[in-house]
PDB file of N, CA and C in Angstrom:
ATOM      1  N   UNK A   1     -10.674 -10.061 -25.377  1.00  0.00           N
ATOM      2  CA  UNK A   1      -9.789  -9.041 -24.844  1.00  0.00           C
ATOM      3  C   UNK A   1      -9.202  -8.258 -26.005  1.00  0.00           C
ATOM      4  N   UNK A   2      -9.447  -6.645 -26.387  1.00  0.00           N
ATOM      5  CA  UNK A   2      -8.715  -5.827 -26.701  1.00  0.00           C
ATOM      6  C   UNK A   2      -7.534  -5.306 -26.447  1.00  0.00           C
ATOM      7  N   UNK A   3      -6.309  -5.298 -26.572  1.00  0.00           N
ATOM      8  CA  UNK A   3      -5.505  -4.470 -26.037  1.00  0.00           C
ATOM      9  C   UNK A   3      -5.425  -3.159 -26.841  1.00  0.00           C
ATOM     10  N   UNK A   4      -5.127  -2.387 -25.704  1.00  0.00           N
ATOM     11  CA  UNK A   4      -5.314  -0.662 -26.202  1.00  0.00           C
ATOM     12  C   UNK A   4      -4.128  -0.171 -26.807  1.00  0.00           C
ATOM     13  N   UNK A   5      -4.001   0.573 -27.641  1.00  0.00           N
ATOM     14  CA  UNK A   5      -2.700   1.164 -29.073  1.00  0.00           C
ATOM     15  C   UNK A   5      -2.354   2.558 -28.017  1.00  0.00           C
ATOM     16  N   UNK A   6      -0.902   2.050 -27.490  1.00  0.00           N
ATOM     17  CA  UNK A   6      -0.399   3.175 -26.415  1.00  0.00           C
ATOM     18  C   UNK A   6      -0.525   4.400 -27.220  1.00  0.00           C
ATOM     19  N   UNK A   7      -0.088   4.672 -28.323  1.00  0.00           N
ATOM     20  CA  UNK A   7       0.012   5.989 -29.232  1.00  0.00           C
ATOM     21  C   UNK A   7      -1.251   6.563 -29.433  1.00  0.00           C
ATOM     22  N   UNK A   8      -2.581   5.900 -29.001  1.00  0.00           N
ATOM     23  CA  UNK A   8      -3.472   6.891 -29.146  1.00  0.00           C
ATOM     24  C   UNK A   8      -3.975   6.814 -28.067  1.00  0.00           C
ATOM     25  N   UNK A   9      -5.287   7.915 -28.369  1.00  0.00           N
ATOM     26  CA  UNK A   9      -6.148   7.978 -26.544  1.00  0.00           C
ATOM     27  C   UNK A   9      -7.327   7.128 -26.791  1.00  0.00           C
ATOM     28  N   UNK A  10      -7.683   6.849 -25.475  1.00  0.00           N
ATOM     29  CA  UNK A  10      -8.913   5.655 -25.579  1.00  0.00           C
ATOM     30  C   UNK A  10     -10.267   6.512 -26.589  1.00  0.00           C
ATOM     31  N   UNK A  11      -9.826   7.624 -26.641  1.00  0.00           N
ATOM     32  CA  UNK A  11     -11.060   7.745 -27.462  1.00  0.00           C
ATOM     33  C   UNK A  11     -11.310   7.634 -29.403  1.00  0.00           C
ATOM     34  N   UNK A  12      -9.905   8.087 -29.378  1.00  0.00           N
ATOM     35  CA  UNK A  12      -9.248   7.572 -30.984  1.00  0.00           C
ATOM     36  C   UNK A  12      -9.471   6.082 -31.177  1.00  0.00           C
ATOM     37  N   UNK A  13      -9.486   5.103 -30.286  1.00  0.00           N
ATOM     38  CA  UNK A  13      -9.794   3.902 -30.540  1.00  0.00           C
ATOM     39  C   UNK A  13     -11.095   3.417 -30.095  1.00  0.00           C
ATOM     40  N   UNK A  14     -12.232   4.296 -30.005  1.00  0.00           N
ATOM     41  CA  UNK A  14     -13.261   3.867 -29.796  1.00  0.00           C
ATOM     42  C   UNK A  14     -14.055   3.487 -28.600  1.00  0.00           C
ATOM     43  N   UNK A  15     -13.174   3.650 -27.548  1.00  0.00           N
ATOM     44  CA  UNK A  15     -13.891   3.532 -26.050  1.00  0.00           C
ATOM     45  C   UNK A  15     -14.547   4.671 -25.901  1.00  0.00           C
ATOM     46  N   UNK A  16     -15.722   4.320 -25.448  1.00  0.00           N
ATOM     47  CA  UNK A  16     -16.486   5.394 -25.102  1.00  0.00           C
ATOM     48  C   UNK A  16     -16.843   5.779 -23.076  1.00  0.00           C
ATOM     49  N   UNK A  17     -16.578   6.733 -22.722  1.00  0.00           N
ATOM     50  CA  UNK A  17     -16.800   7.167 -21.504  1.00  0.00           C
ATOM     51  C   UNK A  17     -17.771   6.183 -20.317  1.00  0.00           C
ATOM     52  N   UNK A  18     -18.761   5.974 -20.800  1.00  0.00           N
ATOM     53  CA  UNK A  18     -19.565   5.156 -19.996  1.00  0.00           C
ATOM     54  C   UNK A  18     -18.754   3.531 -19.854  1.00  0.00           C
ATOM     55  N   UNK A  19     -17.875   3.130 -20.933  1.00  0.00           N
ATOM     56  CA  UNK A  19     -17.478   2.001 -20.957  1.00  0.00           C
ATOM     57  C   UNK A  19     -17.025   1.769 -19.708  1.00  0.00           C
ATOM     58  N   UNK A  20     -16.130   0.070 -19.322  1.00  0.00           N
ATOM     59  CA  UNK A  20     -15.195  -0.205 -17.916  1.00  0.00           C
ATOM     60  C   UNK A  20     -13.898  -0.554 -18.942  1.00  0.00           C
ATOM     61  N   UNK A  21     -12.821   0.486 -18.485  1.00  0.00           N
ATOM     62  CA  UNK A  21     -11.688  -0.350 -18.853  1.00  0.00           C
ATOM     63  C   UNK A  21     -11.148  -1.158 -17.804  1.00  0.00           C
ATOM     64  N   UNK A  22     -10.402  -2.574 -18.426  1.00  0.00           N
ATOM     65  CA  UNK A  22      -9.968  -3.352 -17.147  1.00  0.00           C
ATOM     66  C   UNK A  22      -8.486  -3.208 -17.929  1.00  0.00           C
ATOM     67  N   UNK A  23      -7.470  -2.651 -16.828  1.00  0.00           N
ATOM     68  CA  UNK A  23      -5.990  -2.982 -16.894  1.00  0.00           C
ATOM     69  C   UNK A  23      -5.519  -3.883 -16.609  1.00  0.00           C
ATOM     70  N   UNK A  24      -4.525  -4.559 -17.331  1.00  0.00           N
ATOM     71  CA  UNK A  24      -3.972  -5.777 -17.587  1.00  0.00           C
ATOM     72  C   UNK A  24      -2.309  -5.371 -17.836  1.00  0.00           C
ATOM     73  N   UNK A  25      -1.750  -5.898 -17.894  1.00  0.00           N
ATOM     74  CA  UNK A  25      -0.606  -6.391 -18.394  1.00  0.00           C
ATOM     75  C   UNK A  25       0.025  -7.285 -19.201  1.00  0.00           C
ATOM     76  N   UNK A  26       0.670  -6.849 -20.648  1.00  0.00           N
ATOM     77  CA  UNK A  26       0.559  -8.310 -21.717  1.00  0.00           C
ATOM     78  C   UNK A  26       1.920  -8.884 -21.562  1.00  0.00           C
ATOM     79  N   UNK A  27       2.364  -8.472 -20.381  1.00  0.00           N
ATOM     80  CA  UNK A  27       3.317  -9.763 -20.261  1.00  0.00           C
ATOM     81  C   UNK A  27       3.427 -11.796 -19.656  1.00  0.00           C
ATOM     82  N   UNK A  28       4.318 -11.838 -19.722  1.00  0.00           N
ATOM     83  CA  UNK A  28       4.594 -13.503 -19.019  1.00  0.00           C
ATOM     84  C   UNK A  28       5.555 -13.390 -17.939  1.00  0.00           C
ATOM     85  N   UNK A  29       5.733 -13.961 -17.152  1.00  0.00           N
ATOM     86  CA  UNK A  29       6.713 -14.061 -15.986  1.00  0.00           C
ATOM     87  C   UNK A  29       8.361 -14.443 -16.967  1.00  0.00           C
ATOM     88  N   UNK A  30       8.120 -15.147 -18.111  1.00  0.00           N
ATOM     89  CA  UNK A  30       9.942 -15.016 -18.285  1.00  0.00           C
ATOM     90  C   UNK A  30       9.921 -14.008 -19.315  1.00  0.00           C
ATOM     91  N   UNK A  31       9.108 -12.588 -19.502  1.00  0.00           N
ATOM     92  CA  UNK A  31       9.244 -11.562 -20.150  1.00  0.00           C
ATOM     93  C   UNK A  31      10.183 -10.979 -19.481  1.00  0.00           C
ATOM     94  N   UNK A  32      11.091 -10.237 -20.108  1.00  0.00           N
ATOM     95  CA  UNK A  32      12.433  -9.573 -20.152  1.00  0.00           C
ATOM     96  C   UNK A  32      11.835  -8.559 -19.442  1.00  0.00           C
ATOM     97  N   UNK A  33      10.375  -7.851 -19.294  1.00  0.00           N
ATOM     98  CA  UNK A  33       9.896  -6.906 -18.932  1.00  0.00           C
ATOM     99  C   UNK A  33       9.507  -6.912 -17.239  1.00  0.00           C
ATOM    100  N   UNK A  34       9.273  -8.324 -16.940  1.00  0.00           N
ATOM    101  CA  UNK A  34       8.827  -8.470 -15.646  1.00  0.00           C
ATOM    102  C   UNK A  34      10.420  -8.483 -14.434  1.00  0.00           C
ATOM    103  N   UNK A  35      10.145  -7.338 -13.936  1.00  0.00           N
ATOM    104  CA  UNK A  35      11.004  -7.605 -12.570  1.00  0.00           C
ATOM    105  C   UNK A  35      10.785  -8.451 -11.288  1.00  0.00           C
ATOM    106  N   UNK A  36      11.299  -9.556 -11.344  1.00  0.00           N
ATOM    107  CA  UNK A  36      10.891 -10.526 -10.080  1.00  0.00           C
ATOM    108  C   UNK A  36      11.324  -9.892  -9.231  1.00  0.00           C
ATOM    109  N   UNK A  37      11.594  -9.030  -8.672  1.00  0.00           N
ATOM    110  CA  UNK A  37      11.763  -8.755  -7.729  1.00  0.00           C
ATOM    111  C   UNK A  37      11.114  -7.455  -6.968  1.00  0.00           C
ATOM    112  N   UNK A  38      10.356  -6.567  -7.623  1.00  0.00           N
ATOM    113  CA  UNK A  38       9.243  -5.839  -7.432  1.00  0.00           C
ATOM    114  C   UNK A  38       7.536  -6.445  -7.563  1.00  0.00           C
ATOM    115  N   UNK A  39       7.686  -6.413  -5.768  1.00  0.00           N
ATOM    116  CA  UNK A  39       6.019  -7.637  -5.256  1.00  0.00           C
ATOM    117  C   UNK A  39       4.708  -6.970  -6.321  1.00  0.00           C
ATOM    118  N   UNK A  40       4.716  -5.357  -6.500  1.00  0.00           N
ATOM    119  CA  UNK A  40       3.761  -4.721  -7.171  1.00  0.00           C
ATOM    120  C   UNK A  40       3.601  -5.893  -8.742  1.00  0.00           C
ATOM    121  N   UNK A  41       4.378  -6.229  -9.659  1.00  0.00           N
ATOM    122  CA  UNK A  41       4.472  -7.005 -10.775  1.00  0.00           C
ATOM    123  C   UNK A  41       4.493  -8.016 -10.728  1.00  0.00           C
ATOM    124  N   UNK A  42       4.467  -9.007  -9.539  1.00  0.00           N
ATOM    125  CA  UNK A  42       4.529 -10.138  -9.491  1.00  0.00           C
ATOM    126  C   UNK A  42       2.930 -10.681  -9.075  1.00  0.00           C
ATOM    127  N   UNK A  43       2.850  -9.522  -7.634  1.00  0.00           N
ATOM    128  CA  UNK A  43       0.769  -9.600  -7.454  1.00  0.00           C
ATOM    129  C   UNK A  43       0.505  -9.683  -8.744  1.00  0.00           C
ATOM    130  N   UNK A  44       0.143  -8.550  -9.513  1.00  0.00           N
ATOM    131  CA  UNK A  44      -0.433  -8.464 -10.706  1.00  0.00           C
ATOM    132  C   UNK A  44      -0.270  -9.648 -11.380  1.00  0.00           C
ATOM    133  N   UNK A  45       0.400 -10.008 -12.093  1.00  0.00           N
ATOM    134  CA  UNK A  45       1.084 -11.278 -12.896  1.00  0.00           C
ATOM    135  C   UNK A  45      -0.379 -12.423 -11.920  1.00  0.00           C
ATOM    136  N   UNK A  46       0.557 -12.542 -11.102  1.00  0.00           N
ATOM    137  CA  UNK A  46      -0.165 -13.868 -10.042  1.00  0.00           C
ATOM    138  C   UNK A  46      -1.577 -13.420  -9.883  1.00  0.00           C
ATOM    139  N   UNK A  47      -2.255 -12.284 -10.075  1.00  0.00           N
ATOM    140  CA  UNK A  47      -4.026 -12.385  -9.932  1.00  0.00           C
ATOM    141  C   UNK A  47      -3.997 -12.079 -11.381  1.00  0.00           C
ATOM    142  N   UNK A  48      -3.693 -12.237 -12.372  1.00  0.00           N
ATOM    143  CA  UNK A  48      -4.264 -12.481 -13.853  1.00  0.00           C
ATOM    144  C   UNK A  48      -3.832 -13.586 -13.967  1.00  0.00           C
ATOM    145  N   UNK A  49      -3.156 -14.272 -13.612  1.00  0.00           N
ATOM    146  CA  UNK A  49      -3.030 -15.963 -13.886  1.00  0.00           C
ATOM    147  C   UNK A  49      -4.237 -16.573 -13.001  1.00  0.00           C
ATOM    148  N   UNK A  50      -4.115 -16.274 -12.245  1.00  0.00           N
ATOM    149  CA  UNK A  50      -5.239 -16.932 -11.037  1.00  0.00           C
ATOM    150  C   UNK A  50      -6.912 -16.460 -11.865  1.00  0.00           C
ATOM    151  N   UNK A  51      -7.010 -15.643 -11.676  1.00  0.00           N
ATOM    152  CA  UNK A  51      -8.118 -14.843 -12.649  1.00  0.00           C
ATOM    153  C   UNK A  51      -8.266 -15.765 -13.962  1.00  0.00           C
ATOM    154  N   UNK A  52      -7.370 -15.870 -14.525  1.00  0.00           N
ATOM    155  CA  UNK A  52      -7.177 -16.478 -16.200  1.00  0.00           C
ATOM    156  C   UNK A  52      -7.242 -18.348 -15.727  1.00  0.00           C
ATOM    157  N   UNK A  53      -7.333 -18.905 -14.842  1.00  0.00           N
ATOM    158  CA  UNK A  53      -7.335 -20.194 -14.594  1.00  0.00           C
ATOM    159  C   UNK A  53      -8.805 -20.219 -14.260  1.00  0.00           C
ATOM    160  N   UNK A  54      -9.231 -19.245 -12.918  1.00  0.00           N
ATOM    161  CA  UNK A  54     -10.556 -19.677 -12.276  1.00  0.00           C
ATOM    162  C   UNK A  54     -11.422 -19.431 -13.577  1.00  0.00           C
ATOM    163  N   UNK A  55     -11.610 -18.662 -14.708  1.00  0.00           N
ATOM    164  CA  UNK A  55     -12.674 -17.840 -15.743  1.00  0.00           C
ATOM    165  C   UNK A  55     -12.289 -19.011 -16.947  1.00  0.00           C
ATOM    166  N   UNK A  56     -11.572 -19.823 -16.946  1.00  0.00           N
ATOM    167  CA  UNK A  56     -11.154 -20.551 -17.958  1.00  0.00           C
ATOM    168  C   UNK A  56     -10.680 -19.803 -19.181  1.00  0.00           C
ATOM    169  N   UNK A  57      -9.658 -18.967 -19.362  1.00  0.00           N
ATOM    170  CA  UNK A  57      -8.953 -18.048 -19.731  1.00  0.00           C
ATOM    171  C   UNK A  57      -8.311 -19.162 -20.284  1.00  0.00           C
ATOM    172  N   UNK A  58      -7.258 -19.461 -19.144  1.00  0.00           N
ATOM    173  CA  UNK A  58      -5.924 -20.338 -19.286  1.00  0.00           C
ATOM    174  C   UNK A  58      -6.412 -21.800 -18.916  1.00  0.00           C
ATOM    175  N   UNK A  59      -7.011 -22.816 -19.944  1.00  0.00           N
ATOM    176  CA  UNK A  59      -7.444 -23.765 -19.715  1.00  0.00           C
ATOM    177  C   UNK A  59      -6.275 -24.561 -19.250  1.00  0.00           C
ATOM    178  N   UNK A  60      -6.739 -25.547 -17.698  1.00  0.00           N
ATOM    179  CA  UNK A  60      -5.503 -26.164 -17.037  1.00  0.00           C
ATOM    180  C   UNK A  60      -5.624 -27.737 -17.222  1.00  0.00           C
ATOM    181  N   UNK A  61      -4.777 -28.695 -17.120  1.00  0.00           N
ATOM    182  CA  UNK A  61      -5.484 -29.997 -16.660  1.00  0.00           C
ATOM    183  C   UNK A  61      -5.503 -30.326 -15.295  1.00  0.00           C
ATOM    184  N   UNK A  62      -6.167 -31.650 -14.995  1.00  0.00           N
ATOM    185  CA  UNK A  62      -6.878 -31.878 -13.496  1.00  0.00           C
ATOM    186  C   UNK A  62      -5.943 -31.581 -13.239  1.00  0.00           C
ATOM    187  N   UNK A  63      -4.838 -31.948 -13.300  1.00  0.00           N
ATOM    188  CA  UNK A  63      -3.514 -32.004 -11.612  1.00  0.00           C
ATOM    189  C   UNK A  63      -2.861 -30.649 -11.982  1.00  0.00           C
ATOM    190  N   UNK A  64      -2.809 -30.008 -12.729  1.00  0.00           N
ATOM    191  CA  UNK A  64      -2.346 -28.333 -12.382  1.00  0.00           C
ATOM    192  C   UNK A  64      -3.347 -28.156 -11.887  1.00  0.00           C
ATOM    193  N   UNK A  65      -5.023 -27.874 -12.089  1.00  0.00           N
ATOM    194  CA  UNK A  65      -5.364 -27.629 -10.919  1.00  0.00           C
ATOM    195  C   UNK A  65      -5.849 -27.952  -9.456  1.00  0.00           C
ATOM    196  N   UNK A  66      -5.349 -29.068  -9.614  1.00  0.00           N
ATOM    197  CA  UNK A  66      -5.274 -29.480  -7.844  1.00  0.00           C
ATOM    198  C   UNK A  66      -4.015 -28.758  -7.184  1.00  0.00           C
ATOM    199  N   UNK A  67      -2.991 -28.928  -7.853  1.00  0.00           N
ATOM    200  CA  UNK A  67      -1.408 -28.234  -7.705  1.00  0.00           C
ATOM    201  C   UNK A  67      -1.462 -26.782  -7.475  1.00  0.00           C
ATOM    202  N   UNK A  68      -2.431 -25.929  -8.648  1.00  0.00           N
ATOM    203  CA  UNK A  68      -2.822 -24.688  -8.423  1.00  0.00           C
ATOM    204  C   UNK A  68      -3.829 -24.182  -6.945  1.00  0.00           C
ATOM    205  N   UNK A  69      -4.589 -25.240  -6.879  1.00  0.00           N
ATOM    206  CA  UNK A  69      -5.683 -25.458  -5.277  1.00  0.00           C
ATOM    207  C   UNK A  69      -4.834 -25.124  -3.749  1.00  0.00           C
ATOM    208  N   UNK A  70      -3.364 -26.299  -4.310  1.00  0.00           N
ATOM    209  CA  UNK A  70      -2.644 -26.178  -3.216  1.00  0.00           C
ATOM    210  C   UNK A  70      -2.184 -25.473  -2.727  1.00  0.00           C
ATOM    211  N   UNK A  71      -1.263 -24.156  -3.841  1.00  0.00           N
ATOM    212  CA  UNK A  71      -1.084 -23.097  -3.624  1.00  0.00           C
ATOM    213  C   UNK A  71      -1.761 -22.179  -3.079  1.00  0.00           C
ATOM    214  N   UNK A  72      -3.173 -21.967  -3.461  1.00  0.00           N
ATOM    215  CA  UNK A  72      -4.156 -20.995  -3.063  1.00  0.00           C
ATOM    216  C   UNK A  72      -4.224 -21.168  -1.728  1.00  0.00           C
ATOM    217  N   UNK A  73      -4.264 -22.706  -0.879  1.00  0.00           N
ATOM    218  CA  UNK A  73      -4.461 -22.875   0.443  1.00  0.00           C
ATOM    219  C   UNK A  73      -3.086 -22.331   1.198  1.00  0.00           C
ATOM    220  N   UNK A  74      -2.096 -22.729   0.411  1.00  0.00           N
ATOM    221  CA  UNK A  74      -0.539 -22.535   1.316  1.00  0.00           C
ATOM    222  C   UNK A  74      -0.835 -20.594   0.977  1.00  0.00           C
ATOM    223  N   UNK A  75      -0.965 -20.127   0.024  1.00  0.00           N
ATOM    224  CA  UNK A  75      -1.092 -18.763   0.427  1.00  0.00           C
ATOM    225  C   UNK A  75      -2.057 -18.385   1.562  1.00  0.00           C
ATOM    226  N   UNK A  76      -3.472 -18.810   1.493  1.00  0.00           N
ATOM    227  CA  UNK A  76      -4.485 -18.054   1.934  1.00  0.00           C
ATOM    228  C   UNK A  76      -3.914 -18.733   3.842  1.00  0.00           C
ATOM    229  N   UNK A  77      -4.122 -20.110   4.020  1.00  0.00           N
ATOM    230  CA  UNK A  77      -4.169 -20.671   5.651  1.00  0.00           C
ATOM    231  C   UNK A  77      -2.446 -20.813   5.762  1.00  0.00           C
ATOM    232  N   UNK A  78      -1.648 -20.728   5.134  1.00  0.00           N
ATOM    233  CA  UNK A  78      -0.389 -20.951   5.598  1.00  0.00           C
ATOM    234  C   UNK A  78       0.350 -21.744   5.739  1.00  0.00           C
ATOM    235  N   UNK A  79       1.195 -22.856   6.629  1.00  0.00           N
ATOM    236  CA  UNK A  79       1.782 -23.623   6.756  1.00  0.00           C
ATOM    237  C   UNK A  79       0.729 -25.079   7.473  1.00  0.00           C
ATOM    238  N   UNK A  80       0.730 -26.179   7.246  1.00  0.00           N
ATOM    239  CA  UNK A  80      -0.067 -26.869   7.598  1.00  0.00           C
ATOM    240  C   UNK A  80       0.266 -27.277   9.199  1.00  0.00           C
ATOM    241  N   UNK A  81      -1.180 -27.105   9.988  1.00  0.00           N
ATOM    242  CA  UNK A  81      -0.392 -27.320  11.508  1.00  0.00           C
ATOM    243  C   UNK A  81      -1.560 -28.390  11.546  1.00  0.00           C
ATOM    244  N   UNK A  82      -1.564 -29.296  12.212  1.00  0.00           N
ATOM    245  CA  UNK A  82      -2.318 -30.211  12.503  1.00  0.00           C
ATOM    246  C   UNK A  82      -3.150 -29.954  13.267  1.00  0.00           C
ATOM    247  N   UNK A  83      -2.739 -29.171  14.334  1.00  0.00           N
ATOM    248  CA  UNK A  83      -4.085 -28.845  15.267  1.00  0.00           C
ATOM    249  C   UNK A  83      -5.011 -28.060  15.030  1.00  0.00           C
ATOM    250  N   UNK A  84      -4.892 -26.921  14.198  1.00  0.00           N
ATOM    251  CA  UNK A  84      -5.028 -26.526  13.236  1.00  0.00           C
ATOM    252  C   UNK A  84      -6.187 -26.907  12.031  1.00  0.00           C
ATOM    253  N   UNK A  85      -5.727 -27.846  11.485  1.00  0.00           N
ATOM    254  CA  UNK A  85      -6.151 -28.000   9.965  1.00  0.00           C
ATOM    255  C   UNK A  85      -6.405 -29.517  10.256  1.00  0.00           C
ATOM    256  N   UNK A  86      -7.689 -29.496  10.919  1.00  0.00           N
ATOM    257  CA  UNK A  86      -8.227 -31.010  11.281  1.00  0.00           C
ATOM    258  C   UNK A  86      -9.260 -30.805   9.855  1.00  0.00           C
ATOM    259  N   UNK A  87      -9.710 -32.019   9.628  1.00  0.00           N
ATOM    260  CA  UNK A  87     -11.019 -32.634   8.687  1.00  0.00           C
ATOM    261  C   UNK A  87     -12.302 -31.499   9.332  1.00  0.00           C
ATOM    262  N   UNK A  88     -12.692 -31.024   8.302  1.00  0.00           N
ATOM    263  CA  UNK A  88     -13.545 -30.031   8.098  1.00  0.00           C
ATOM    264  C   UNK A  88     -13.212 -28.316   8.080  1.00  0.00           C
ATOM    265  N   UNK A  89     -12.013 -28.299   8.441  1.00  0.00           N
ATOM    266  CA  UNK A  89     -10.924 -27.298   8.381  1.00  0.00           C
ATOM    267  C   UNK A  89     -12.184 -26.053   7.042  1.00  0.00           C
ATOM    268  N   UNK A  90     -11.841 -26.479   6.289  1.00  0.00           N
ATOM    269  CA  UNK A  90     -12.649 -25.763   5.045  1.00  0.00           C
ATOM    270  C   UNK A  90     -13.547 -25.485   4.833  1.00  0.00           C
ATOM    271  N   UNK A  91     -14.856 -26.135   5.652  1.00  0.00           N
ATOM    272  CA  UNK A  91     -16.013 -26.214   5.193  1.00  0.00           C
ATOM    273  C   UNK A  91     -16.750 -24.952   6.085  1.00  0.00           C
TER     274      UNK A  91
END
């Protein structure tokens, strides 16, 4: 990962037109810069961490990512209902 020199234009630093730039953000969640409370900076934040865990970016150990797994399910299916979220639920 490059990060780009705000004071010049992508072409002063060598990107060339055909290239892909990918935008990022070089902050951390206890950066002075991040507003918890605007969802736009917090998505972001939360899919470059997620991004940076699944690509092995941010190498985790086993139980952060089972812990991290859990989350993904409580975001994606929601609250656990039993009738619901029987054995094979996932597959």
């Amino acid at each position: 990962v490059n990060w780009i020199d705000h004071s010049k234009t992508l072409r002063e630093q060598g990107v060339d037109e055909n290239e892909t730039v990918l935008l990022r953000r070089k902050f951390f969640f206890s950066d002075q810069n991040i507003d918890s409370r605007d969802p736009v900076q917090l998505n972001l934040l939360y899919v470059q961490c997620r991004d940076g865990i699944l690509d092995g970016t941010h190498p985790v150990t086993k139980d952060e990512a089972v812990q991290f797994a859990s989350f993904q399910c409580q975001i994606q299916f929601g609250d656990y209902v039993e009738a619901k979220h029987r054995q094979g639920f996932l597959e």
